[in-house]
PDB file of N, CA and C in Angstrom:
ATOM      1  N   UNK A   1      -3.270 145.512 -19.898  1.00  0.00           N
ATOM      2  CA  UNK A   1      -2.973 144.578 -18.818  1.00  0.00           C
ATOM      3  C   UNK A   1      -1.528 144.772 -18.386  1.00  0.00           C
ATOM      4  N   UNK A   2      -1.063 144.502 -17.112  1.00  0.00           N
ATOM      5  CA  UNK A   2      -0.282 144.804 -16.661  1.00  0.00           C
ATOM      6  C   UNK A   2       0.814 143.775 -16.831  1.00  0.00           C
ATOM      7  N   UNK A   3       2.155 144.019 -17.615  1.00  0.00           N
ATOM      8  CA  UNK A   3       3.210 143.512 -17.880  1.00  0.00           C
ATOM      9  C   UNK A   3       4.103 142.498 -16.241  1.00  0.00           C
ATOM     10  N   UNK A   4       4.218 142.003 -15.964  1.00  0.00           N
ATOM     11  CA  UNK A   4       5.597 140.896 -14.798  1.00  0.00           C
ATOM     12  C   UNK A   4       6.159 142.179 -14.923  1.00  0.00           C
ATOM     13  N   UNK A   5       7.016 143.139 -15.105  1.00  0.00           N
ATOM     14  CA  UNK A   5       7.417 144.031 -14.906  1.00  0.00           C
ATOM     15  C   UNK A   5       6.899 144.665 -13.868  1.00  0.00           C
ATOM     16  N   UNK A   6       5.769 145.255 -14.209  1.00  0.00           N
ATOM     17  CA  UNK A   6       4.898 146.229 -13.674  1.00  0.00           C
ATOM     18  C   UNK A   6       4.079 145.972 -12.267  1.00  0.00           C
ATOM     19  N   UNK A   7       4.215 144.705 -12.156  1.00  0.00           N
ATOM     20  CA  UNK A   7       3.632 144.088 -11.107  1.00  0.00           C
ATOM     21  C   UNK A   7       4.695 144.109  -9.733  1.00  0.00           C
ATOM     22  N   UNK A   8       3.512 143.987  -8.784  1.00  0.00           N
ATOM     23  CA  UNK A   8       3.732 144.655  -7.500  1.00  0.00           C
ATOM     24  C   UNK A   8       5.455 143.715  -6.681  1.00  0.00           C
ATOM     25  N   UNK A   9       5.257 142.412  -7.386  1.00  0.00           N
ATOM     26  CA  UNK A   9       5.949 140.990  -7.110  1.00  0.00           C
ATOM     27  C   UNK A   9       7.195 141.079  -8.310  1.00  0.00           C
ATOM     28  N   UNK A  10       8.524 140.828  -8.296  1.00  0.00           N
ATOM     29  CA  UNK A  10       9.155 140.750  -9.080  1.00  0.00           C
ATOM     30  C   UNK A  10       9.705 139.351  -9.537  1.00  0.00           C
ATOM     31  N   UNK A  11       9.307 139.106 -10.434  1.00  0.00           N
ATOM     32  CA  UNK A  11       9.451 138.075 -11.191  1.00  0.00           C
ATOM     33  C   UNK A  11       8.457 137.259 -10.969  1.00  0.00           C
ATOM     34  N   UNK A  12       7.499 137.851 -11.100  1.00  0.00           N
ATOM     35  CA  UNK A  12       6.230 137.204 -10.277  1.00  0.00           C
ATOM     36  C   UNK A  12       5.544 135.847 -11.255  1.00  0.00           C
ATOM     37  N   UNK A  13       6.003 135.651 -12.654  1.00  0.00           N
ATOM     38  CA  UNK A  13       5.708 134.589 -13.234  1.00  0.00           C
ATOM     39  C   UNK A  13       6.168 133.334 -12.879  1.00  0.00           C
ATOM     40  N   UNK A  14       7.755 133.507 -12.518  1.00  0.00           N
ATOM     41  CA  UNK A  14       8.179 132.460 -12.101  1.00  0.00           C
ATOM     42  C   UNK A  14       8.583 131.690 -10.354  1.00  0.00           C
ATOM     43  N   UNK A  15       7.666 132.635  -9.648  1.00  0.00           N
ATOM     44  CA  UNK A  15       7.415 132.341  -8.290  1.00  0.00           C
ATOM     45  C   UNK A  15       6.620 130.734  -8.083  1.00  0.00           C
ATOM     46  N   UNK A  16       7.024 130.241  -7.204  1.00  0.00           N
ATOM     47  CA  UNK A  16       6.391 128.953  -6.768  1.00  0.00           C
ATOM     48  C   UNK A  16       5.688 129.320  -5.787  1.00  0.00           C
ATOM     49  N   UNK A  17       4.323 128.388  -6.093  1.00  0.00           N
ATOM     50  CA  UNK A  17       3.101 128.685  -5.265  1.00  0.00           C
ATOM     51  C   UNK A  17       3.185 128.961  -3.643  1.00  0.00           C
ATOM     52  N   UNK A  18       4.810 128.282  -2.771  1.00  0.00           N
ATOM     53  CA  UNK A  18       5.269 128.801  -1.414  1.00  0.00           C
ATOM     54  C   UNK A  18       5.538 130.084  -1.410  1.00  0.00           C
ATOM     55  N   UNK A  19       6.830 130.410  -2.410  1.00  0.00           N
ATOM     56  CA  UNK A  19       7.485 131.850  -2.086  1.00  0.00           C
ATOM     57  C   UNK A  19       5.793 132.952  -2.784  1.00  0.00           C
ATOM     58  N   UNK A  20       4.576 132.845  -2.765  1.00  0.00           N
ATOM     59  CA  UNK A  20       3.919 133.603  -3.796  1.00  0.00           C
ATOM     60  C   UNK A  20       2.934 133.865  -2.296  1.00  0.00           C
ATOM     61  N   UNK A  21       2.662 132.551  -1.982  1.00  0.00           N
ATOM     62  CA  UNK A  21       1.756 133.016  -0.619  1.00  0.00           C
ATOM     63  C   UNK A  21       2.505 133.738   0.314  1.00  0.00           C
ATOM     64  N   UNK A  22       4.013 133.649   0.366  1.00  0.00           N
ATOM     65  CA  UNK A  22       4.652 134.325   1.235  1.00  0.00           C
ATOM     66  C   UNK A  22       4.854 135.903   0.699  1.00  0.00           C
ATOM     67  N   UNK A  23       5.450 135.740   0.138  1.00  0.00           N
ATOM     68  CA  UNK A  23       5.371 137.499  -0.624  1.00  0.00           C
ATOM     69  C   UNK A  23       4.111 138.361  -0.457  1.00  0.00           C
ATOM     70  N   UNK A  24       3.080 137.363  -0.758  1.00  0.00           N
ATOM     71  CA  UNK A  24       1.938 138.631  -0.894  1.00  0.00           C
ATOM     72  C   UNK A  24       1.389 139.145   0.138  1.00  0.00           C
ATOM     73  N   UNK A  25       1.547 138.373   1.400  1.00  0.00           N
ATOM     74  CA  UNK A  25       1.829 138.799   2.325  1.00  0.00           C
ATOM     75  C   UNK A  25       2.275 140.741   2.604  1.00  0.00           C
ATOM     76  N   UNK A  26       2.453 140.823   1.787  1.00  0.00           N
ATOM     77  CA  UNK A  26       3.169 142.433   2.741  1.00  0.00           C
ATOM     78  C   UNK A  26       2.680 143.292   0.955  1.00  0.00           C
ATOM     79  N   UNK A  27       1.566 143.034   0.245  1.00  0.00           N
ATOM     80  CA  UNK A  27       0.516 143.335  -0.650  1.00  0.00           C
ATOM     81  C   UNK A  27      -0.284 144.839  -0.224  1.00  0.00           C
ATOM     82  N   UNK A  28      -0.194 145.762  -0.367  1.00  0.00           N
ATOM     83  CA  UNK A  28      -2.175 146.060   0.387  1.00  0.00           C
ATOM     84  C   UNK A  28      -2.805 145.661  -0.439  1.00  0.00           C
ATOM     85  N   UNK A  29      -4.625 146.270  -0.594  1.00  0.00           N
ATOM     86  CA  UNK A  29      -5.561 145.831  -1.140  1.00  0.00           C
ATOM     87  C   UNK A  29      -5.335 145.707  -2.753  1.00  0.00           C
ATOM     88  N   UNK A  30      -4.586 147.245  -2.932  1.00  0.00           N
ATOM     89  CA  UNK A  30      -4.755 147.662  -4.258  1.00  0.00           C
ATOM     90  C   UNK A  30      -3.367 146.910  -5.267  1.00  0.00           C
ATOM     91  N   UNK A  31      -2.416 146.188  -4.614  1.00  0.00           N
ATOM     92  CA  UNK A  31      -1.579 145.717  -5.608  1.00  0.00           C
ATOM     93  C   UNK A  31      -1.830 144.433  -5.286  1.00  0.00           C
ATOM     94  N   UNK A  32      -2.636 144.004  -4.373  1.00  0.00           N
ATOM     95  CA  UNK A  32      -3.257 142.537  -4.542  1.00  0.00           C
ATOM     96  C   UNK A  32      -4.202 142.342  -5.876  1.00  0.00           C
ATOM     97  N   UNK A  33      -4.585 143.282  -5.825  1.00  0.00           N
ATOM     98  CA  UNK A  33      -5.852 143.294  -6.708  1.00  0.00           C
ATOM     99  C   UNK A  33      -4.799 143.072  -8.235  1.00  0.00           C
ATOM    100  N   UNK A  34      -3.939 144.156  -8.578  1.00  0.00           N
ATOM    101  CA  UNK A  34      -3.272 144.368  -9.528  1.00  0.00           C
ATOM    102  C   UNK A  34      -2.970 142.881 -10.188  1.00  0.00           C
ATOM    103  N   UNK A  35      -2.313 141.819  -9.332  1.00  0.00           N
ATOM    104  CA  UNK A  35      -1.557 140.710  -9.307  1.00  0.00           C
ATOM    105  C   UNK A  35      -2.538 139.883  -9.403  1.00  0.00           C
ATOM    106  N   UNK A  36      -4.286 139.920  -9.607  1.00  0.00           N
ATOM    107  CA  UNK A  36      -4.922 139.082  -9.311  1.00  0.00           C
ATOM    108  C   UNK A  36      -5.159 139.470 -10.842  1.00  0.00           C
ATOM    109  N   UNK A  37      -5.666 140.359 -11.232  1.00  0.00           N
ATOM    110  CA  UNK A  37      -6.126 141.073 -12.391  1.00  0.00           C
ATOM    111  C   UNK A  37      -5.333 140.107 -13.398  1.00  0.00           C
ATOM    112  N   UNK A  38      -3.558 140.575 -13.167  1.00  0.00           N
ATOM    113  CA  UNK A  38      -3.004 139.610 -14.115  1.00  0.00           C
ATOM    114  C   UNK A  38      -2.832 138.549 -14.450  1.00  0.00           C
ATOM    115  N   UNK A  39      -3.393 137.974 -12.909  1.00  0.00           N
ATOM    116  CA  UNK A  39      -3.494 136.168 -13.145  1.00  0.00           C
ATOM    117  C   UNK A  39      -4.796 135.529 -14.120  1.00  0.00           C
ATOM    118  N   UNK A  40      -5.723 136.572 -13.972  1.00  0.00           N
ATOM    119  CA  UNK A  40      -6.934 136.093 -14.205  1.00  0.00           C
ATOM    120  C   UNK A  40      -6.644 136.403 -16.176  1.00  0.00           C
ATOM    121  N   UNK A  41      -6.107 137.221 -16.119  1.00  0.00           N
ATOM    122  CA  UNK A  41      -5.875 137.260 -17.517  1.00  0.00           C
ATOM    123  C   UNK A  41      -5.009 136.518 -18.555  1.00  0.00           C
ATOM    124  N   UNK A  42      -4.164 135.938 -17.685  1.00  0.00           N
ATOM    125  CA  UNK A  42      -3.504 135.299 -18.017  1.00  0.00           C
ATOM    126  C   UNK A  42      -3.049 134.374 -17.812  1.00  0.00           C
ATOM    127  N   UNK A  43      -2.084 133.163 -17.051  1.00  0.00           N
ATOM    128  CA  UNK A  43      -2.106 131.658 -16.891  1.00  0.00           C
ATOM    129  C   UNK A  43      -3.878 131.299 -16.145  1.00  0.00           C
ATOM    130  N   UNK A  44      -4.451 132.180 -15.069  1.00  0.00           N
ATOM    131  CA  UNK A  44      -5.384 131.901 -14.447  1.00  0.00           C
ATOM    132  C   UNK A  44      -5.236 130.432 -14.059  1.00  0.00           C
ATOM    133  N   UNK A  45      -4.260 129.970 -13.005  1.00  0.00           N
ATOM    134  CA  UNK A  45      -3.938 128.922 -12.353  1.00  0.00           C
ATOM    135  C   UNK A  45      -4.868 128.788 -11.469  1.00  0.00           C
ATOM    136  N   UNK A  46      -5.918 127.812 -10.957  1.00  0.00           N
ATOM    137  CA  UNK A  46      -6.743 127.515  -9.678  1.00  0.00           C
ATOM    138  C   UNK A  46      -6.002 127.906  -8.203  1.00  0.00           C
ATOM    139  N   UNK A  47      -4.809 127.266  -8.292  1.00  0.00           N
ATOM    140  CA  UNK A  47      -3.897 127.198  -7.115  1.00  0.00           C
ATOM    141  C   UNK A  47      -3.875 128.535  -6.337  1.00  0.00           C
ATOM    142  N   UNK A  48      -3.288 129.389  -8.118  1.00  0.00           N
ATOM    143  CA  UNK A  48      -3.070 130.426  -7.385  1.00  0.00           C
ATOM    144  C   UNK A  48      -3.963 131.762  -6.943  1.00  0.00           C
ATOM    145  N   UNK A  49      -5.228 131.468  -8.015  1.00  0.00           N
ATOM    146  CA  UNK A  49      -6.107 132.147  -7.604  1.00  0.00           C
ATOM    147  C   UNK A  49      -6.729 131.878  -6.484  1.00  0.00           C
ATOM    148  N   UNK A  50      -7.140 130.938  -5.882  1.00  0.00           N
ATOM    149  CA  UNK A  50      -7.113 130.912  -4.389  1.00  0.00           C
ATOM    150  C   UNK A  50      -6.863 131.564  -3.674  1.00  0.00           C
ATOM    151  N   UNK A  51      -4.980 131.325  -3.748  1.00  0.00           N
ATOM    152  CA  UNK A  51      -4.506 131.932  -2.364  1.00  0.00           C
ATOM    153  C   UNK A  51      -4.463 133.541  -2.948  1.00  0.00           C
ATOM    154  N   UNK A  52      -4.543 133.955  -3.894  1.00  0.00           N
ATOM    155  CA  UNK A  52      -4.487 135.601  -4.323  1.00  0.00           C
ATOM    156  C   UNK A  52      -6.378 135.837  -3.569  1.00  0.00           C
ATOM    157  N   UNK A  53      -7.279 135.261  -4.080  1.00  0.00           N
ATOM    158  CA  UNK A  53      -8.604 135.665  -3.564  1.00  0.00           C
ATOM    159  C   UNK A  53      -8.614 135.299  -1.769  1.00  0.00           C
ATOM    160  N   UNK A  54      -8.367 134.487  -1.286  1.00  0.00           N
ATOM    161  CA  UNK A  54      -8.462 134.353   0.288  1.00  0.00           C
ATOM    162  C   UNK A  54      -7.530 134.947   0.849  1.00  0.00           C
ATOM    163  N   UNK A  55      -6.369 135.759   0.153  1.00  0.00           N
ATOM    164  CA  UNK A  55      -5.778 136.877   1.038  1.00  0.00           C
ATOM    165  C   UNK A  55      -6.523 138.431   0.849  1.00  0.00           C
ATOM    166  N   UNK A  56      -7.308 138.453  -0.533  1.00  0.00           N
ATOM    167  CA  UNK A  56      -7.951 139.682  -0.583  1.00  0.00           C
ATOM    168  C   UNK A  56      -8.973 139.940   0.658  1.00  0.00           C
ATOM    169  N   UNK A  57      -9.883 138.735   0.907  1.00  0.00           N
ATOM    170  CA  UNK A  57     -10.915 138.305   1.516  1.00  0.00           C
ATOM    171  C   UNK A  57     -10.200 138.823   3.117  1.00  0.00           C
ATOM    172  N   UNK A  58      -9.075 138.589   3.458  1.00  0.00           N
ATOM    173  CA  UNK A  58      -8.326 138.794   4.510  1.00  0.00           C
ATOM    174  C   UNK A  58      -7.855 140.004   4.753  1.00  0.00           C
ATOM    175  N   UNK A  59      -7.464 140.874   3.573  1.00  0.00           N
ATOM    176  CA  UNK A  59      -7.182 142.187   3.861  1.00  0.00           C
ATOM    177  C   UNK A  59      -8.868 143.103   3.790  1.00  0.00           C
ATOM    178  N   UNK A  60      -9.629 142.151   3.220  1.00  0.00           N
ATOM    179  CA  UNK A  60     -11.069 143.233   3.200  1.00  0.00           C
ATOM    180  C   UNK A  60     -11.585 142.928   4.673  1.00  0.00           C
ATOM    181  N   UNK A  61     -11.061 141.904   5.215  1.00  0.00           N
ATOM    182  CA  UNK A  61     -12.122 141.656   6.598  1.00  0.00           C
ATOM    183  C   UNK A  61     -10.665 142.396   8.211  1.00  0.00           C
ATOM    184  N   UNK A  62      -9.377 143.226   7.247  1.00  0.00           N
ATOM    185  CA  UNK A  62      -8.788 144.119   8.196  1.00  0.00           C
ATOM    186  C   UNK A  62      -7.673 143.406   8.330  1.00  0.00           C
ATOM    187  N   UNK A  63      -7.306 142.579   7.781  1.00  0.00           N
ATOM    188  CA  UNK A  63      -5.702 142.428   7.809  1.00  0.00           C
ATOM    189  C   UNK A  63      -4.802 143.576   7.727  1.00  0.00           C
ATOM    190  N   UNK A  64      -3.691 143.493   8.035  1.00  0.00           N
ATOM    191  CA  UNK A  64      -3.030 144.462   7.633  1.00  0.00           C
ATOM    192  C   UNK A  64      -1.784 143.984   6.986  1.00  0.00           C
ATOM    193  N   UNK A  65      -1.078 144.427   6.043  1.00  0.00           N
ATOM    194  CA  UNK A  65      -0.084 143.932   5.073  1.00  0.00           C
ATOM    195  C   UNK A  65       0.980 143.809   5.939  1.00  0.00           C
ATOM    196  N   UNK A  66       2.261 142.820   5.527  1.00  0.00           N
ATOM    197  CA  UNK A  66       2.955 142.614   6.496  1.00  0.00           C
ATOM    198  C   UNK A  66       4.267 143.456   6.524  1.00  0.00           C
ATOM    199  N   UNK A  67       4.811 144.183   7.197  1.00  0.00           N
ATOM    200  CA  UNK A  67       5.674 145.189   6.547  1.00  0.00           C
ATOM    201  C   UNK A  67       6.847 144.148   5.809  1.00  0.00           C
ATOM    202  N   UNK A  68       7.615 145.184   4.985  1.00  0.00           N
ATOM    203  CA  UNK A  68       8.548 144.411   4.060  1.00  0.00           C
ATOM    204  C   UNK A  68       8.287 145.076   2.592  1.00  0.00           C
ATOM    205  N   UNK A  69       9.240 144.978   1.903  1.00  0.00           N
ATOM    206  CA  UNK A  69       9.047 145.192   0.273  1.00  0.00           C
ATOM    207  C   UNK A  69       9.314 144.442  -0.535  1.00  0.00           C
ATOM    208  N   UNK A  70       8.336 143.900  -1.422  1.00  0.00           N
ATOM    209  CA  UNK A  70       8.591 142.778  -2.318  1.00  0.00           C
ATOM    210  C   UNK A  70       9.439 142.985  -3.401  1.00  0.00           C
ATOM    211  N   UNK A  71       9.643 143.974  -3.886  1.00  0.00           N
ATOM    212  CA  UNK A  71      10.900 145.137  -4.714  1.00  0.00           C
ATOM    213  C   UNK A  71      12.310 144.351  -4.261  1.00  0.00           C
ATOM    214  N   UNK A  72      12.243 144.283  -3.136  1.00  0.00           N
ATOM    215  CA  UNK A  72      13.721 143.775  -2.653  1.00  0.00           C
ATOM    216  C   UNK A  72      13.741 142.566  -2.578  1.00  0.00           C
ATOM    217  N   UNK A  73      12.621 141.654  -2.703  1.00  0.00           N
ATOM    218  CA  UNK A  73      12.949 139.970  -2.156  1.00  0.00           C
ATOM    219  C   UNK A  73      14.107 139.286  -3.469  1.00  0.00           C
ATOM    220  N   UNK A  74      14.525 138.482  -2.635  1.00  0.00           N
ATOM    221  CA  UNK A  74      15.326 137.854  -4.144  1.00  0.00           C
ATOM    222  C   UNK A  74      14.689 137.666  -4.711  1.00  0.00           C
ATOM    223  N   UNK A  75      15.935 137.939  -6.138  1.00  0.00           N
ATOM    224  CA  UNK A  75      15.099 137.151  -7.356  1.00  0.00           C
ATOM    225  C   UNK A  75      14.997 135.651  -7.421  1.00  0.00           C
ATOM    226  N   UNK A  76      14.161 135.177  -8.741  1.00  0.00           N
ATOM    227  CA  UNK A  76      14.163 134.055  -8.781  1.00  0.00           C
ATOM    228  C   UNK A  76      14.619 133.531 -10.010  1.00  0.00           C
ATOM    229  N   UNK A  77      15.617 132.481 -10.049  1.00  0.00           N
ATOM    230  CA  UNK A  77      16.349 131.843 -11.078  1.00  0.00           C
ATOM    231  C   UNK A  77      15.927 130.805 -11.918  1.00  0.00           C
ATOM    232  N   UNK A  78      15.510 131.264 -12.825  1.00  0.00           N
ATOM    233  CA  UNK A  78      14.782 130.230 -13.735  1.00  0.00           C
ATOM    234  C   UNK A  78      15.737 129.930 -15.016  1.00  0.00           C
ATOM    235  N   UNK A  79      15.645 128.342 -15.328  1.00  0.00           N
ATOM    236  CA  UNK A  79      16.437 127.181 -16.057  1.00  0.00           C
ATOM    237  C   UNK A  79      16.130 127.455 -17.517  1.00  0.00           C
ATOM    238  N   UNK A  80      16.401 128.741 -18.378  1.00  0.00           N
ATOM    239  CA  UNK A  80      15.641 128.546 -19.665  1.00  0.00           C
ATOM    240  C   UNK A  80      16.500 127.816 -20.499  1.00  0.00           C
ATOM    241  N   UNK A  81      17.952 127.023 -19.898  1.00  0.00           N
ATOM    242  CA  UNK A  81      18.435 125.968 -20.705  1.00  0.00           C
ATOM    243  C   UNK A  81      17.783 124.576 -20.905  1.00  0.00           C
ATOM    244  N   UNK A  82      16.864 124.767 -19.699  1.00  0.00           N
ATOM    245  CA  UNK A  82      16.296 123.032 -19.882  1.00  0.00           C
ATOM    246  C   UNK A  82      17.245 122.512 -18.907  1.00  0.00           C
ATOM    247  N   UNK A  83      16.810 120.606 -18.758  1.00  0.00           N
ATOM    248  CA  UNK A  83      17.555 119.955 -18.233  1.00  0.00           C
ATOM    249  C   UNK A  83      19.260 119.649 -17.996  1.00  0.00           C
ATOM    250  N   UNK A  84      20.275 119.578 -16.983  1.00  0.00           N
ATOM    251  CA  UNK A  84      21.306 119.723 -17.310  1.00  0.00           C
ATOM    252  C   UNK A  84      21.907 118.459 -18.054  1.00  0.00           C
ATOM    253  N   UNK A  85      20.808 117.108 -18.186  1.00  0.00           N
ATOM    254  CA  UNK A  85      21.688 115.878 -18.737  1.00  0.00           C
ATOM    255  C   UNK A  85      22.131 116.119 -19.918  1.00  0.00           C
ATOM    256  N   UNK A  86      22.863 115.406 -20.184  1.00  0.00           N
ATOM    257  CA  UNK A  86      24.234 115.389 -21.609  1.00  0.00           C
ATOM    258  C   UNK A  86      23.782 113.817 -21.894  1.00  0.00           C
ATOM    259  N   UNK A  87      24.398 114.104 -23.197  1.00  0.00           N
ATOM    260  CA  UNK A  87      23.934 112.617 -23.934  1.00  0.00           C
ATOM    261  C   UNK A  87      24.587 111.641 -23.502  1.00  0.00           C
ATOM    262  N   UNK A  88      26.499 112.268 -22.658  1.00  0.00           N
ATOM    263  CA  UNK A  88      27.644 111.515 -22.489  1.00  0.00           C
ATOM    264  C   UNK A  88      26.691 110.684 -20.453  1.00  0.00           C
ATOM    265  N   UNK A  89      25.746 111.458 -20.114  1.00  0.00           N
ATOM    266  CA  UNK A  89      25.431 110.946 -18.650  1.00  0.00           C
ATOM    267  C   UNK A  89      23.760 110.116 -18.992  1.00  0.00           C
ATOM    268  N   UNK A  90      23.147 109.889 -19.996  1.00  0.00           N
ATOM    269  CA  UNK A  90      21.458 109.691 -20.341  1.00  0.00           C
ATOM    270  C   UNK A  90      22.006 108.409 -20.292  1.00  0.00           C
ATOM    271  N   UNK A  91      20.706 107.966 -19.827  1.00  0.00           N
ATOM    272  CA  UNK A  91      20.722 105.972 -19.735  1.00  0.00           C
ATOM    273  C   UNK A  91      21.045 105.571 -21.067  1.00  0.00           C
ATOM    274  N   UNK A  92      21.437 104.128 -21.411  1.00  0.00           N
ATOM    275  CA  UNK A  92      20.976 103.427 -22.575  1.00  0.00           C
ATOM    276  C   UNK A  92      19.900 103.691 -23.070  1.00  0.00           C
ATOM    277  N   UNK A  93      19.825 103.406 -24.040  1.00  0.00           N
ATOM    278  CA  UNK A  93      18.107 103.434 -25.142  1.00  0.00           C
ATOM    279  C   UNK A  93      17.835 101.610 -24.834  1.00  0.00           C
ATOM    280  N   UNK A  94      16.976 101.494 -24.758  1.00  0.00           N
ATOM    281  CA  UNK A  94      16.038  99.886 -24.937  1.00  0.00           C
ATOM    282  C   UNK A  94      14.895  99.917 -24.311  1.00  0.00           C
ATOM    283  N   UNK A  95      14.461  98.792 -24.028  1.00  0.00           N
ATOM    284  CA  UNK A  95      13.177  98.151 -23.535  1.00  0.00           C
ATOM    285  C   UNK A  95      12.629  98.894 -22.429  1.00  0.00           C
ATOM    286  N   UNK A  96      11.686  99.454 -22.354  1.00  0.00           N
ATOM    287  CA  UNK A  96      10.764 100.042 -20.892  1.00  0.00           C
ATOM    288  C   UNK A  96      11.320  98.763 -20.105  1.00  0.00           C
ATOM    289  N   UNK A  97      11.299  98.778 -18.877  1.00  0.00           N
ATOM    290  CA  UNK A  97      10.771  97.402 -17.675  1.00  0.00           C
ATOM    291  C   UNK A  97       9.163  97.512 -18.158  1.00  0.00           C
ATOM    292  N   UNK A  98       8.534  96.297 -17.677  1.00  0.00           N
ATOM    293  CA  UNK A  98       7.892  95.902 -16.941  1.00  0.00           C
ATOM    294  C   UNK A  98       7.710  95.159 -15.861  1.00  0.00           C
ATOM    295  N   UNK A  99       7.036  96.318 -15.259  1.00  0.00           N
ATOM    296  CA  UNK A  99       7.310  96.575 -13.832  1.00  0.00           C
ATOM    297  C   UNK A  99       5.688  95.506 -13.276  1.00  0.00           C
ATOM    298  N   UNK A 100       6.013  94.983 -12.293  1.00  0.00           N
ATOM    299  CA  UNK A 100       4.867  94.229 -11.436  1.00  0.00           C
ATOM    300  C   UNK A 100       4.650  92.560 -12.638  1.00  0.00           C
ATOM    301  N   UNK A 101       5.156  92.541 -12.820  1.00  0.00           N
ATOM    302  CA  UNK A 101       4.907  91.029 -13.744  1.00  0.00           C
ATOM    303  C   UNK A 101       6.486  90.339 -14.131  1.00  0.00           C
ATOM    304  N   UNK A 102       6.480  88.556 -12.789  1.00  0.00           N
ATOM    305  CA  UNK A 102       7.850  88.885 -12.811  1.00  0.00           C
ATOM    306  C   UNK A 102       8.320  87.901 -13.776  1.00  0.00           C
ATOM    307  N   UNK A 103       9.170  87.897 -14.647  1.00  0.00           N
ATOM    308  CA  UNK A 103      10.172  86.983 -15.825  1.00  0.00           C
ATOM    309  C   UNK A 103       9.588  87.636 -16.514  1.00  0.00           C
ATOM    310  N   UNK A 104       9.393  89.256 -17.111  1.00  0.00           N
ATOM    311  CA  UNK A 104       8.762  89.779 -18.548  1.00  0.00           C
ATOM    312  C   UNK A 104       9.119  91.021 -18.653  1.00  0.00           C
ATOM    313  N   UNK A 105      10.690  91.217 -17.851  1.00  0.00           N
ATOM    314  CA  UNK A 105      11.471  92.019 -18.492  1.00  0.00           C
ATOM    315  C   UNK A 105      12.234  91.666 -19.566  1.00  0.00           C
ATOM    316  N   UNK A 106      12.150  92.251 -20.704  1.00  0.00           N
ATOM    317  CA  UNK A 106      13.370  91.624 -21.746  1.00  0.00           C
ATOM    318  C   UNK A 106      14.770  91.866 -20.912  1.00  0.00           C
ATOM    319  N   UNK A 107      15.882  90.954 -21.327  1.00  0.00           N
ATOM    320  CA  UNK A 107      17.182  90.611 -20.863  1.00  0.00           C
ATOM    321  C   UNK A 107      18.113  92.393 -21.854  1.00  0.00           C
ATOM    322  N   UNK A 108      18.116  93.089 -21.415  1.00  0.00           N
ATOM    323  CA  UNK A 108      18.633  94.152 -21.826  1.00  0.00           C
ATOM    324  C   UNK A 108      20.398  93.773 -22.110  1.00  0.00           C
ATOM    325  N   UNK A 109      20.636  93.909 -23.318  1.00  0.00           N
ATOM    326  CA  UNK A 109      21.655  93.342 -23.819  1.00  0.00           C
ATOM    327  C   UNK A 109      22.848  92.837 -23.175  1.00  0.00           C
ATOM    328  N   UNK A 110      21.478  90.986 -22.825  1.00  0.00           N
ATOM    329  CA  UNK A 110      22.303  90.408 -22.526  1.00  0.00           C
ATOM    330  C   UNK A 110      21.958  88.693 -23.200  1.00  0.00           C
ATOM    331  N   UNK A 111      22.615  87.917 -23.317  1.00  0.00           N
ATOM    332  CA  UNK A 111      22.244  86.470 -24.635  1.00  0.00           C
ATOM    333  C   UNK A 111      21.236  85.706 -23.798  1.00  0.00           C
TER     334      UNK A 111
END
């Protein structure tokens, strides 16, 4: 199976379902197929199999790919630190609200 490397899309794991319909766009048949192959093998997202199968469906009924190279699109910047909050900016710790029922919030430290 074909490695995110190897694939036609670069960085193609961490594409959002906009920039993914846009990219594939300029696909032909045979590295659509490639990119479908790997989805199906692997996360196999509904979303995105969709729009990967109704653009195949589109290049089999004579689309033509859109010029452009996906080699060159930016990359995409993904957060593998996690969230940026700090313990010195995170709310207090206490009581959830309850929310929609009114006098049955506890008084959050107050007498």
């Amino acid at each position: 199976m074909a490695q995110s490397e190897e694939l036609p899309l670069p960085d193609y794991d961490q594409l959002s379902l906009g920039d993914l319909q846009h990219r594939i766009r300029s696909l032909d048949e045979d590295a659509l197929r490639a990119v479908l192959v790997h989805e199906c093998g692997h996360a196999a997202r509904v979303p995105v199999l969709e729009i990967l199968e109704a653009r195949l469906r589109e290049l089999e009924g004579g689309a033509a790919p859109s010029p452009g190279d996906p080699q060159r699109a930016p990359r995409v910047e993904s957060n593998p630190g996690g969230s940026p909050v700090q313990q010195s900016t995170a709310a207090q710790a206490g009581s959830p609200l309850r929310h929609g029922v009114a006098y049955q919030t506890p008084k959050q430290g107050k007498p």
